[in-house]
N, C-alpha and C. Protein backbone atom coordinates (compact mmCIF):
# COMPACT_ATOMS: atom_id res chain seq x y z
N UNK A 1 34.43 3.62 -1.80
CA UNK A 1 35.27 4.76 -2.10
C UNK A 1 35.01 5.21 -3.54
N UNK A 2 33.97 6.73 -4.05
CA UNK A 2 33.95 6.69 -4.89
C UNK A 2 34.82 7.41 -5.62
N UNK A 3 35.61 6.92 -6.82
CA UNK A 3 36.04 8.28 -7.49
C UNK A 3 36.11 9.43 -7.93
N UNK A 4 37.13 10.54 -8.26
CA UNK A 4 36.77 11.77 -8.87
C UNK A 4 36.43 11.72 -9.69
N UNK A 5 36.50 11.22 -10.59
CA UNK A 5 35.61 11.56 -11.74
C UNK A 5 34.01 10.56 -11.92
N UNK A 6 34.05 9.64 -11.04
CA UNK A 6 32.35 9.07 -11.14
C UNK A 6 31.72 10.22 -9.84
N UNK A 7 32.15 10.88 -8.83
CA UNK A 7 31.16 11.91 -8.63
C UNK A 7 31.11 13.03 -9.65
N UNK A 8 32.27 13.63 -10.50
CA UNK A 8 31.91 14.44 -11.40
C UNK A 8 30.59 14.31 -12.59
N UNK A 9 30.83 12.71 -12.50
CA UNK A 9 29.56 12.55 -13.83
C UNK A 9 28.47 12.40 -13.05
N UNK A 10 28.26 12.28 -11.78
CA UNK A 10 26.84 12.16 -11.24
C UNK A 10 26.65 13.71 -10.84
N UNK A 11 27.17 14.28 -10.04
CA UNK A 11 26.94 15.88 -9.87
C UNK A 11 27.16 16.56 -11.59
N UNK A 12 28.21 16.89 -12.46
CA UNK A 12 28.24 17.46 -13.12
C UNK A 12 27.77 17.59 -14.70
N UNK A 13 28.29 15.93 -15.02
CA UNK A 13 27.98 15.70 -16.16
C UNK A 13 26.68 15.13 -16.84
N UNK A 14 26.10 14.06 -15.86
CA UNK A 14 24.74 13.88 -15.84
C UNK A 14 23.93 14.77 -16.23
N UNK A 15 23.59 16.10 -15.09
CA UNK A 15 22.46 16.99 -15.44
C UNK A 15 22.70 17.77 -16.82
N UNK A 16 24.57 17.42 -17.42
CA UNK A 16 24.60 18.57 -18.34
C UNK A 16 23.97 17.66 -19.63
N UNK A 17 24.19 16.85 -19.47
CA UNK A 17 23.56 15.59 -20.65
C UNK A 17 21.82 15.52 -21.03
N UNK A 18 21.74 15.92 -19.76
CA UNK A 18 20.09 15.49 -19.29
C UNK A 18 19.24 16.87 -20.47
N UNK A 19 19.95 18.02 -20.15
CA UNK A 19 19.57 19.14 -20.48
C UNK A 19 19.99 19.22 -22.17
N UNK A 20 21.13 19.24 -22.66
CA UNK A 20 21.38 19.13 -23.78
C UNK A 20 20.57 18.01 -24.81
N UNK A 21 20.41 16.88 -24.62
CA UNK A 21 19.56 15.46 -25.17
C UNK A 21 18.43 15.36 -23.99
N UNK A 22 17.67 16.01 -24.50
CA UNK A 22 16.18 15.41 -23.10
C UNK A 22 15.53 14.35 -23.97
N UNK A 23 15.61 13.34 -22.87
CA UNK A 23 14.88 12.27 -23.00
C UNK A 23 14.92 11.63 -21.46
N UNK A 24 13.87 10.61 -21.39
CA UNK A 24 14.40 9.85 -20.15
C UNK A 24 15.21 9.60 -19.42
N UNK A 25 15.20 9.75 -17.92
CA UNK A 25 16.16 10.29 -17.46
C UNK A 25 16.94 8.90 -17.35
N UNK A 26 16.54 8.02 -17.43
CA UNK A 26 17.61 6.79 -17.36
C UNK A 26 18.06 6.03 -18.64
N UNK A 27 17.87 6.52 -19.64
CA UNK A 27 18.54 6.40 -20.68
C UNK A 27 19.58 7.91 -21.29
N UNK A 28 20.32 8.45 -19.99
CA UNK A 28 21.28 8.92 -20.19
C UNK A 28 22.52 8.63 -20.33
N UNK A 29 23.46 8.93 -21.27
CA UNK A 29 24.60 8.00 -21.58
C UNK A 29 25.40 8.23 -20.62
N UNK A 30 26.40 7.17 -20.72
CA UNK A 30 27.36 7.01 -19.30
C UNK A 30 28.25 5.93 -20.00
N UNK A 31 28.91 5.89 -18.95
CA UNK A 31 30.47 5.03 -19.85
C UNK A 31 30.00 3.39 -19.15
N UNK A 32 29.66 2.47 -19.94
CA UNK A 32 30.08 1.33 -19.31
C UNK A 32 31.04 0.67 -19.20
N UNK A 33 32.00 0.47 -20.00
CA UNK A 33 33.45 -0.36 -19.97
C UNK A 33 34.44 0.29 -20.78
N UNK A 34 35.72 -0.25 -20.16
CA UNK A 34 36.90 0.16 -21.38
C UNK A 34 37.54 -0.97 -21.42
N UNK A 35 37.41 -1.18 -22.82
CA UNK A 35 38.55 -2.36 -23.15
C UNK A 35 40.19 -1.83 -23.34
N UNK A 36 41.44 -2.24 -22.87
CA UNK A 36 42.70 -2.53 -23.26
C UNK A 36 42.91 -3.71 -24.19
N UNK A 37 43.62 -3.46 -24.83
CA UNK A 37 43.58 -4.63 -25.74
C UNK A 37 45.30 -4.32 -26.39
N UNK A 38 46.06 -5.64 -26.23
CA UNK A 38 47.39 -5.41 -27.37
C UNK A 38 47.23 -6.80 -28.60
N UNK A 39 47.93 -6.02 -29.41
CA UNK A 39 48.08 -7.53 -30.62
C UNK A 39 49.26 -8.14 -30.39
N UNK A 40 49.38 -9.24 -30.24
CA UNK A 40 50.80 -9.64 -29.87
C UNK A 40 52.05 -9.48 -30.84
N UNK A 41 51.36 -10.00 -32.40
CA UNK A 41 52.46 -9.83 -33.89
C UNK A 41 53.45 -11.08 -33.33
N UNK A 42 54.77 -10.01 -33.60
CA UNK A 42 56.04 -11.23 -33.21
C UNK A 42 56.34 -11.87 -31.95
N UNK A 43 55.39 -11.48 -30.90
CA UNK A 43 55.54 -11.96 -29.55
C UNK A 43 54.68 -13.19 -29.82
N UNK A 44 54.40 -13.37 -30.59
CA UNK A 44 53.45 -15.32 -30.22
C UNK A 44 54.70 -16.46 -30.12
N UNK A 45 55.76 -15.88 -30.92
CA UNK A 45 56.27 -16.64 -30.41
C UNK A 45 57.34 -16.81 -29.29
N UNK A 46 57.47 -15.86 -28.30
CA UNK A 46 58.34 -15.39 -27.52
C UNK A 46 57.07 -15.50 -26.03
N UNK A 47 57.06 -16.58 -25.51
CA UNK A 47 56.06 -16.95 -24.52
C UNK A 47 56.75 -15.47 -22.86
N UNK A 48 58.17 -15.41 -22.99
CA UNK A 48 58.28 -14.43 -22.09
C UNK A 48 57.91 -12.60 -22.50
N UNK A 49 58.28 -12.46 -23.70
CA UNK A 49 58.02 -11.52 -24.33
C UNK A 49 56.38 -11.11 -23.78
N UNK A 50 55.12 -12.20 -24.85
CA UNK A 50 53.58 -12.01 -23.70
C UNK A 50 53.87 -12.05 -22.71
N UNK A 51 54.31 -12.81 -21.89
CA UNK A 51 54.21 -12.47 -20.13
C UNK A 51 54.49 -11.04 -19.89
N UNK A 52 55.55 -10.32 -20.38
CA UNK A 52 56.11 -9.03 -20.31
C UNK A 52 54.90 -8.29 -20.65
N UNK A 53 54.03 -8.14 -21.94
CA UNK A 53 53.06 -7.80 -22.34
C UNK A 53 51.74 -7.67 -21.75
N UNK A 54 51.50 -8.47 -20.65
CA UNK A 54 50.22 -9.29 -19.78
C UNK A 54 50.21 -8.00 -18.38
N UNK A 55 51.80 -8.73 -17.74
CA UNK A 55 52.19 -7.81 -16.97
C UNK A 55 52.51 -6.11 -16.72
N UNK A 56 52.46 -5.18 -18.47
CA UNK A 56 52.56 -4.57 -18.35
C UNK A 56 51.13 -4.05 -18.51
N UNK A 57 49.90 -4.37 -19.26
CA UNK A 57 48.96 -3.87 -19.43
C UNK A 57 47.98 -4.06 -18.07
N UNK A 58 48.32 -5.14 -17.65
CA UNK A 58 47.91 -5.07 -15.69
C UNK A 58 48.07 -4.25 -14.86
N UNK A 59 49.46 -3.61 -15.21
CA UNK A 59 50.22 -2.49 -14.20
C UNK A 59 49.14 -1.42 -14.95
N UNK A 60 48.67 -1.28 -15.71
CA UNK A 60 47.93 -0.18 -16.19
C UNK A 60 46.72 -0.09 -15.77
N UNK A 61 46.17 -1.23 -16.17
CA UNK A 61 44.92 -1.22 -15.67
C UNK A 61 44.28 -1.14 -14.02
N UNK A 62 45.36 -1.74 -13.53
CA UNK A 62 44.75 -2.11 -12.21
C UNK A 62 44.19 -3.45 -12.49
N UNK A 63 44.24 -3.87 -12.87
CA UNK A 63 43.37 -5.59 -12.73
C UNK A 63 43.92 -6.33 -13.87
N UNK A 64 43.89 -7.50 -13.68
CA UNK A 64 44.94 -8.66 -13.94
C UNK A 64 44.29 -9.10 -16.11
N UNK A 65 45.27 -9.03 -16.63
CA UNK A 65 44.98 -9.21 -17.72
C UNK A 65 44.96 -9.97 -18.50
N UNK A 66 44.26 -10.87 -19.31
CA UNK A 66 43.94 -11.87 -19.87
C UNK A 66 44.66 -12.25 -21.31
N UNK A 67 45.40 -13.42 -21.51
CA UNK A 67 45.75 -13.27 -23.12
C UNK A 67 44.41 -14.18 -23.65
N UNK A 68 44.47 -13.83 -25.34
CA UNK A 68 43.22 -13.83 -25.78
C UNK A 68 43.68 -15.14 -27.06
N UNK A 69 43.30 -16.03 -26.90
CA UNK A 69 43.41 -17.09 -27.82
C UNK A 69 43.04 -17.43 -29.19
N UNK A 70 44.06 -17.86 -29.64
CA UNK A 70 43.44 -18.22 -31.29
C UNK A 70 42.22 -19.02 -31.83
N UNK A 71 41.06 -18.72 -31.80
CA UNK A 71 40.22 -19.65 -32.38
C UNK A 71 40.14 -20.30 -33.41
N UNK A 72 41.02 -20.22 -34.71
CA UNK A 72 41.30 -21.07 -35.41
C UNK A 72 42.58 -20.42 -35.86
N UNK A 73 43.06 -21.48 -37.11
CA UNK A 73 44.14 -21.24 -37.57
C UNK A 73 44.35 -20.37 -38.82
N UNK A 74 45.18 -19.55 -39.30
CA UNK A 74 45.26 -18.61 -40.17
C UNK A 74 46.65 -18.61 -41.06
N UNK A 75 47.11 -19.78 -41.63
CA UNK A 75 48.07 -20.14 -42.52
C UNK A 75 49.06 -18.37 -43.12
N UNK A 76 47.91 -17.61 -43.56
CA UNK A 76 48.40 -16.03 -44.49
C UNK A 76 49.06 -15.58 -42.40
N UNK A 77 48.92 -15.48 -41.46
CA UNK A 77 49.82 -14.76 -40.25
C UNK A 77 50.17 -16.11 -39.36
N UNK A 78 50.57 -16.73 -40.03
CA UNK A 78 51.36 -18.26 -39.17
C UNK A 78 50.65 -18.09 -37.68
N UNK A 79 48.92 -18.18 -37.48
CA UNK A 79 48.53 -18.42 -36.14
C UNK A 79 48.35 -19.70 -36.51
N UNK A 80 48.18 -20.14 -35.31
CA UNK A 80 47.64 -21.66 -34.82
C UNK A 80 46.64 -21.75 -33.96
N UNK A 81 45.64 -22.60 -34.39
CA UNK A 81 44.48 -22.62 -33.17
C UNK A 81 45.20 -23.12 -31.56
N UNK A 82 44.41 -22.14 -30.77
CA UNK A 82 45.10 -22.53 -29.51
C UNK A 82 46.37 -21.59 -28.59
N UNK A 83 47.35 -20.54 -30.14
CA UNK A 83 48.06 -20.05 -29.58
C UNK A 83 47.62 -18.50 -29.17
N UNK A 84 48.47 -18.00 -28.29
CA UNK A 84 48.20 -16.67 -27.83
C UNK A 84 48.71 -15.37 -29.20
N UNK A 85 47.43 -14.76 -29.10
CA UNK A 85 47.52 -14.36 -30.67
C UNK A 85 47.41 -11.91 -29.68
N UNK A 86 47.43 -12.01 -28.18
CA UNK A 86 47.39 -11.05 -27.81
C UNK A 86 46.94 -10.93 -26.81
N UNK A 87 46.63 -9.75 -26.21
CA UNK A 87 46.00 -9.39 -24.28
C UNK A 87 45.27 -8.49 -23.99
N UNK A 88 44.31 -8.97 -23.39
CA UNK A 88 42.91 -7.53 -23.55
C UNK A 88 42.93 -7.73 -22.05
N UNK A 89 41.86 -6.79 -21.31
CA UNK A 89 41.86 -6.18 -19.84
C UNK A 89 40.38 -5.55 -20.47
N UNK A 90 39.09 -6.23 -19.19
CA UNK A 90 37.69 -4.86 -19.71
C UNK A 90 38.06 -4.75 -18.28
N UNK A 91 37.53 -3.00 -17.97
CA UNK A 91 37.13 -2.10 -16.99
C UNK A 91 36.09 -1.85 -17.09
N UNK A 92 35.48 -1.65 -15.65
CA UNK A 92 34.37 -1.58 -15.37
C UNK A 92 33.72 -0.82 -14.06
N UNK A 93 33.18 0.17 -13.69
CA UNK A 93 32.93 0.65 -12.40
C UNK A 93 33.78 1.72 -12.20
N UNK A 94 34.17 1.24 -10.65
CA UNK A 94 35.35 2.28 -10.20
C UNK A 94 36.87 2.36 -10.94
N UNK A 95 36.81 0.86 -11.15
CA UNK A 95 38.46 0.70 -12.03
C UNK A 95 38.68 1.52 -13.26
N UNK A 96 37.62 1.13 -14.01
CA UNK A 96 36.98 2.19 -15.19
C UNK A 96 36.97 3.72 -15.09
N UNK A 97 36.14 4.26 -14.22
CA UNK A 97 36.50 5.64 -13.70
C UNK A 97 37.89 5.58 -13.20
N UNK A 98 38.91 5.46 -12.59
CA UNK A 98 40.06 5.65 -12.02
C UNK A 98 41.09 5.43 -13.67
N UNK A 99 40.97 4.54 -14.17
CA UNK A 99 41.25 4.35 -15.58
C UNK A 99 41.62 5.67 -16.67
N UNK A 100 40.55 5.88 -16.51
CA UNK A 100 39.55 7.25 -17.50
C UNK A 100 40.57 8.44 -17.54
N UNK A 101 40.36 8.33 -15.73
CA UNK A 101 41.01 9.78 -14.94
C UNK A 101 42.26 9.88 -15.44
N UNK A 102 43.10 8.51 -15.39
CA UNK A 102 44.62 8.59 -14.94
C UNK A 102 44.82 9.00 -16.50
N UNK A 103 44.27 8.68 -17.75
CA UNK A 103 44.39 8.29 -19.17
C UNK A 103 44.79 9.78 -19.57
N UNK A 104 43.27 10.71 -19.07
CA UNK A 104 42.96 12.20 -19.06
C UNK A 104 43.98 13.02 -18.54
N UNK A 105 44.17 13.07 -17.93
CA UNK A 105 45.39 13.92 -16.82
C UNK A 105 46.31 13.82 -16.30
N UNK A 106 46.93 12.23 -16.54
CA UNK A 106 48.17 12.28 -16.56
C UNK A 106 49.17 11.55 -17.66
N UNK A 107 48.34 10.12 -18.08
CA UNK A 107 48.93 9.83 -19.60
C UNK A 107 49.24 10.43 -20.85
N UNK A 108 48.04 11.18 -21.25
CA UNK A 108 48.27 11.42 -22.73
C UNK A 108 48.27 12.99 -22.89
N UNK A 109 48.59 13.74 -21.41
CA UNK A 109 49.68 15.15 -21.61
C UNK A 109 51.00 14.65 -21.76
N UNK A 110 51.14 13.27 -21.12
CA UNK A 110 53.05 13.53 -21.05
C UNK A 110 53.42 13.17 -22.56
N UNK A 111 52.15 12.79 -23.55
CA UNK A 111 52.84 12.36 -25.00
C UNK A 111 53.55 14.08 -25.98
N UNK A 112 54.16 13.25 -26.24
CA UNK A 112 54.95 14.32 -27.02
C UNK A 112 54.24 14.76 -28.01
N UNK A 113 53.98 16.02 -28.57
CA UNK A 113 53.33 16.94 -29.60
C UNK A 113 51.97 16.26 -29.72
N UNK A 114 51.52 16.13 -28.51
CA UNK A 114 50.05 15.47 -28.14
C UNK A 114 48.63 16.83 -29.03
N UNK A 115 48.03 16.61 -29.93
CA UNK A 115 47.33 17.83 -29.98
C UNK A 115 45.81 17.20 -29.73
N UNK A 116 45.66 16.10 -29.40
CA UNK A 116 44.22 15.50 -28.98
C UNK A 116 43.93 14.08 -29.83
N UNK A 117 42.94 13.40 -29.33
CA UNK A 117 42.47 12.48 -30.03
C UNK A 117 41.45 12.72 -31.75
N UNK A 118 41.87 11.74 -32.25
CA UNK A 118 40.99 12.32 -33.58
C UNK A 118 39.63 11.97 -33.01
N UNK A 119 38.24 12.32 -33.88
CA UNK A 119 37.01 12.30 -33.19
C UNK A 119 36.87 11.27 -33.95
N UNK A 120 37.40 11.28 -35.60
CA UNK A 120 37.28 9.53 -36.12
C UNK A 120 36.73 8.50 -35.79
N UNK A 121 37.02 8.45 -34.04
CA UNK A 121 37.30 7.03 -33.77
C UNK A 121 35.68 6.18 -33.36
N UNK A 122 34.78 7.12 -33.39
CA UNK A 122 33.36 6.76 -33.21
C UNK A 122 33.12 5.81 -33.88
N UNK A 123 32.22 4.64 -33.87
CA UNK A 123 32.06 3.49 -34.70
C UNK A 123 30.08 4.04 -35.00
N UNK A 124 29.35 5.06 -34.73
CA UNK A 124 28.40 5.04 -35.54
C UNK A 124 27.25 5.00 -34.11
N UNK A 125 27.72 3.85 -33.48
CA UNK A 125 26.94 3.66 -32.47
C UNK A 125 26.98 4.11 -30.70
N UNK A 126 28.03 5.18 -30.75
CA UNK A 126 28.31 5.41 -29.56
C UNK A 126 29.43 5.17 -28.92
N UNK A 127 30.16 4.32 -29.78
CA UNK A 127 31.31 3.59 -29.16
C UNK A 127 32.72 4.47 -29.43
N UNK A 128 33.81 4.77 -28.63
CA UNK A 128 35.12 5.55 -29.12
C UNK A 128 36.10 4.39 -29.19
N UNK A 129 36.94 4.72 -30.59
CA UNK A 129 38.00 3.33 -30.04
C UNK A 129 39.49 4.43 -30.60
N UNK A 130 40.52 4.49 -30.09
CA UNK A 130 41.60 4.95 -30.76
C UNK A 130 42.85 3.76 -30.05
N UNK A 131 44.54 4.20 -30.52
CA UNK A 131 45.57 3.38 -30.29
C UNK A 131 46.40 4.48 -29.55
N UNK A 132 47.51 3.89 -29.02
CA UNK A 132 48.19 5.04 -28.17
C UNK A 132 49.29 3.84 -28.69
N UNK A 133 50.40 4.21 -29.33
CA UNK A 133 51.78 3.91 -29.76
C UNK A 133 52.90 3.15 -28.55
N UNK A 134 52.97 3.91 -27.51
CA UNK A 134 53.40 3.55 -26.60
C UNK A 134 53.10 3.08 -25.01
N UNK A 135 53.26 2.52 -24.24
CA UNK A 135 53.09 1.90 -22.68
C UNK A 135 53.88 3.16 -21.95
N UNK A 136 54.98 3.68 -22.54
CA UNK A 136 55.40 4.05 -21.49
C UNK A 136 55.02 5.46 -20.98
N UNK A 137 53.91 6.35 -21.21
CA UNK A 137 53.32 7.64 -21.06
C UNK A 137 52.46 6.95 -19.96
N UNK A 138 52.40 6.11 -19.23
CA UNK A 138 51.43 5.54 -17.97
C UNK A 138 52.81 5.95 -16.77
N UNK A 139 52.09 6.30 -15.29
CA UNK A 139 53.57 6.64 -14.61
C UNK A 139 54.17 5.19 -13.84
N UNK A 140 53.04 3.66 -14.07
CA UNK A 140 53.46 2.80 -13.19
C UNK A 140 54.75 2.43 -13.92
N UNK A 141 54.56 2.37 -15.43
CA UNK A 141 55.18 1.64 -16.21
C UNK A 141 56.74 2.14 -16.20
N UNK A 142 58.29 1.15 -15.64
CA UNK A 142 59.35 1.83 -15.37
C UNK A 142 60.10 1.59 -16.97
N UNK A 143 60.67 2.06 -17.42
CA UNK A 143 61.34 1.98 -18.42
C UNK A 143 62.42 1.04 -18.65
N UNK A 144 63.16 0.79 -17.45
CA UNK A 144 63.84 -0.46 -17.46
C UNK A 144 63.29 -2.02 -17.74
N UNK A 145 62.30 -2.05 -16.77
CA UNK A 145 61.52 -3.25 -16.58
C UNK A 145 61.02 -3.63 -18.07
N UNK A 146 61.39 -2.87 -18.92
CA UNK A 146 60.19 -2.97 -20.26
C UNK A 146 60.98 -4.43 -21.42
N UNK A 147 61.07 -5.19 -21.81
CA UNK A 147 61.31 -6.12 -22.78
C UNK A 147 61.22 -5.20 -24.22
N UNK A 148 60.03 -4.70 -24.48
CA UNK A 148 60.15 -4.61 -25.79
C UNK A 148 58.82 -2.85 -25.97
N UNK A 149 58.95 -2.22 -26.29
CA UNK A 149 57.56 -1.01 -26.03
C UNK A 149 56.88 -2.17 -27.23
N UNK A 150 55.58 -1.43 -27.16
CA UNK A 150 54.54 -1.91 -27.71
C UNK A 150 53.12 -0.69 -27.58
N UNK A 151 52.10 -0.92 -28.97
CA UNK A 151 50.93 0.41 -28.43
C UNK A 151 49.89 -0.68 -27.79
N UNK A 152 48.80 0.10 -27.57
CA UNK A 152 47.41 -0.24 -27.16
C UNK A 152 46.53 -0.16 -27.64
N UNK A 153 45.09 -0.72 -28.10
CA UNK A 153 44.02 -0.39 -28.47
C UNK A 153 43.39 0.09 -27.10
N UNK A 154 42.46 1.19 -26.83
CA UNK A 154 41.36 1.37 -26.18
C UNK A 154 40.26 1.35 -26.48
N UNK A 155 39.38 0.95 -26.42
CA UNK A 155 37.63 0.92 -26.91
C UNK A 155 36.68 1.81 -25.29
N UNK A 156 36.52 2.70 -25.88
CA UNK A 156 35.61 3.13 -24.40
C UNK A 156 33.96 2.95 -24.92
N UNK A 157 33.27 2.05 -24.26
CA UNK A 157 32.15 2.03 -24.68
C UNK A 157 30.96 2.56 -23.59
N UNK A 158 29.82 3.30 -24.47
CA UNK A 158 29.09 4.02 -23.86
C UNK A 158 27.42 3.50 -24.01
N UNK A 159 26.34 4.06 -23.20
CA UNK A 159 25.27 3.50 -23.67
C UNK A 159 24.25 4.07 -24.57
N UNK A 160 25.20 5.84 -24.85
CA UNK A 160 24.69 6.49 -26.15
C UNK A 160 24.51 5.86 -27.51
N UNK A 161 23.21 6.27 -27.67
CA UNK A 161 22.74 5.29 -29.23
C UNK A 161 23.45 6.65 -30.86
N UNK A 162 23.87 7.49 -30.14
CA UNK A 162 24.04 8.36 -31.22
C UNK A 162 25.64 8.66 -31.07
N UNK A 163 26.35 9.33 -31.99
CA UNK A 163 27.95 9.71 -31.74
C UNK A 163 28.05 11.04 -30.89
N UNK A 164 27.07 11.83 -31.95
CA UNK A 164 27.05 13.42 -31.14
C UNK A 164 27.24 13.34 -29.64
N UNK A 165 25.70 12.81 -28.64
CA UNK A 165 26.01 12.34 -28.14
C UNK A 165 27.27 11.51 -26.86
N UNK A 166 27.88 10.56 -27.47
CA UNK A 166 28.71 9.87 -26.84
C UNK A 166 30.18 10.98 -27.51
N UNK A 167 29.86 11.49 -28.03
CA UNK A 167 31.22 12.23 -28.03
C UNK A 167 30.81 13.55 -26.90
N UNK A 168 29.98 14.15 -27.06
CA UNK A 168 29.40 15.39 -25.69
C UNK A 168 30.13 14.51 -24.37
N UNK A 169 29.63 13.61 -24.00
CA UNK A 169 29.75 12.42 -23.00
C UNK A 169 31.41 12.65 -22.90
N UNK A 170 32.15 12.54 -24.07
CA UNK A 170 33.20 12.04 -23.34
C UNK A 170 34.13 12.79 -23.33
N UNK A 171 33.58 14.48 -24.22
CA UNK A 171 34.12 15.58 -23.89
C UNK A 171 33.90 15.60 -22.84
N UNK A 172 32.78 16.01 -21.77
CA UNK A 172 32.47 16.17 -20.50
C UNK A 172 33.43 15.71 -19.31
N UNK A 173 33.93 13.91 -19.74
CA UNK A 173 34.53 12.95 -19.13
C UNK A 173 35.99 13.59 -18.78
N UNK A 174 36.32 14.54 -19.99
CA UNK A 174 37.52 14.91 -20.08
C UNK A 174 38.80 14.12 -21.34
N UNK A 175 38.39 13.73 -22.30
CA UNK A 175 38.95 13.45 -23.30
C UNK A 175 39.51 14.23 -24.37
N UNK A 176 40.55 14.67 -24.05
CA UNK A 176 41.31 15.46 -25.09
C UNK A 176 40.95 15.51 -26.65
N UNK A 177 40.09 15.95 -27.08
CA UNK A 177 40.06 15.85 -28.61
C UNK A 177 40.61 17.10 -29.61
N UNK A 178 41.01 16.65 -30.96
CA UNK A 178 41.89 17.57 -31.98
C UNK A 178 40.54 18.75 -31.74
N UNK A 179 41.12 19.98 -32.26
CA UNK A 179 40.38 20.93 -32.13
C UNK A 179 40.08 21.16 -33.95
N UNK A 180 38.93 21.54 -34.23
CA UNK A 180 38.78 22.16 -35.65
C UNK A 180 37.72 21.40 -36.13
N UNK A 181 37.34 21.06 -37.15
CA UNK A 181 36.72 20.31 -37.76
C UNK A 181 36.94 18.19 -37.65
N UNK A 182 35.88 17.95 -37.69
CA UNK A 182 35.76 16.69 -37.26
C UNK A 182 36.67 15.32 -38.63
């Protein structure tokens, strides 16, 4: 079952890529993964609090989410090797496309005085990363059920070696960006 928006990038966005950056046709950029990612902060120590946290970034993703462990200890933010220091989720494929879609067109219109993503968020190599403040602009997420709001990191990573590039890409994709100067 493929998604709307992975036939859009094979019918639409593909050939527009192909034409704009000519080069080989299989080193055209395309989205490989999106990371979710939360920091836990004052929830390390509130073991139901993460569960609440785990469970809500699952309901988002579609697929079951991982907390991410302390590899050593850090005396200056009272971690401990061993404890849960936060919760990441990678997408990939169809989950990824369905992800993308829901993020585009129905999450981040319902934010309030939404005027786009900054373009900032490029790391140089292709990669987009920005934060979204709140969980609850997703429609699974009920407002009751919630323990505590909390934001998100997203990382959408691409296989564009340039920004121009992976930002064309993810205009195409449908990513809301600020309008004006970069």
């Amino acid at each position: 079952m493929a998604n709307r928006l992975q036939e859009k990038y094979n019918t639409e966005i593909k050939p527009a890529l192909e034409t704009e950056f000519p080069k080989n046709k299989t080193l055209t950029a395309k989205v490989e993964k999106v990371v979710i990612s939360v920091g836990a902060g004052e929830a390390m120590k509130d073991s139901k609090l993460m569960q609440s946290m785990e469970d809500t970034i699952s309901l988002i993703a579609g697929q079951k989410a991982v907390q991410v462990i302390a590899k050593k200890s850090v005396a200056g933010f009272k971690v401990r090797e061993g404890s849960p220091v936060g919760v990441k989720v990678t997408l990939r494929g169809e989950r990824m496309y369905a992800f993308l879609d829901k993020l585009c067109s129905i999450a981040l219109p319902r934010v309030k005085d939404f005027r786009g993503l900054n373009r900032n968020g490029f790391d140089g190599q292709g990669n987009f990363n920005f934060g979204l403040d709140e969980q609850l602009m997703f429609p699974e997420v009920v407002y009751d059920d919630i323990i505590k709001t909390h934001g998100m990191n997203i990382s959408i990573s691409t296989s564009a070696t340039e920004d121009a590039e992976a930002y064309r890409l993810l205009e195409l994709v449908g990513i809301p960006f600020t309008k004006g100067r970069a």
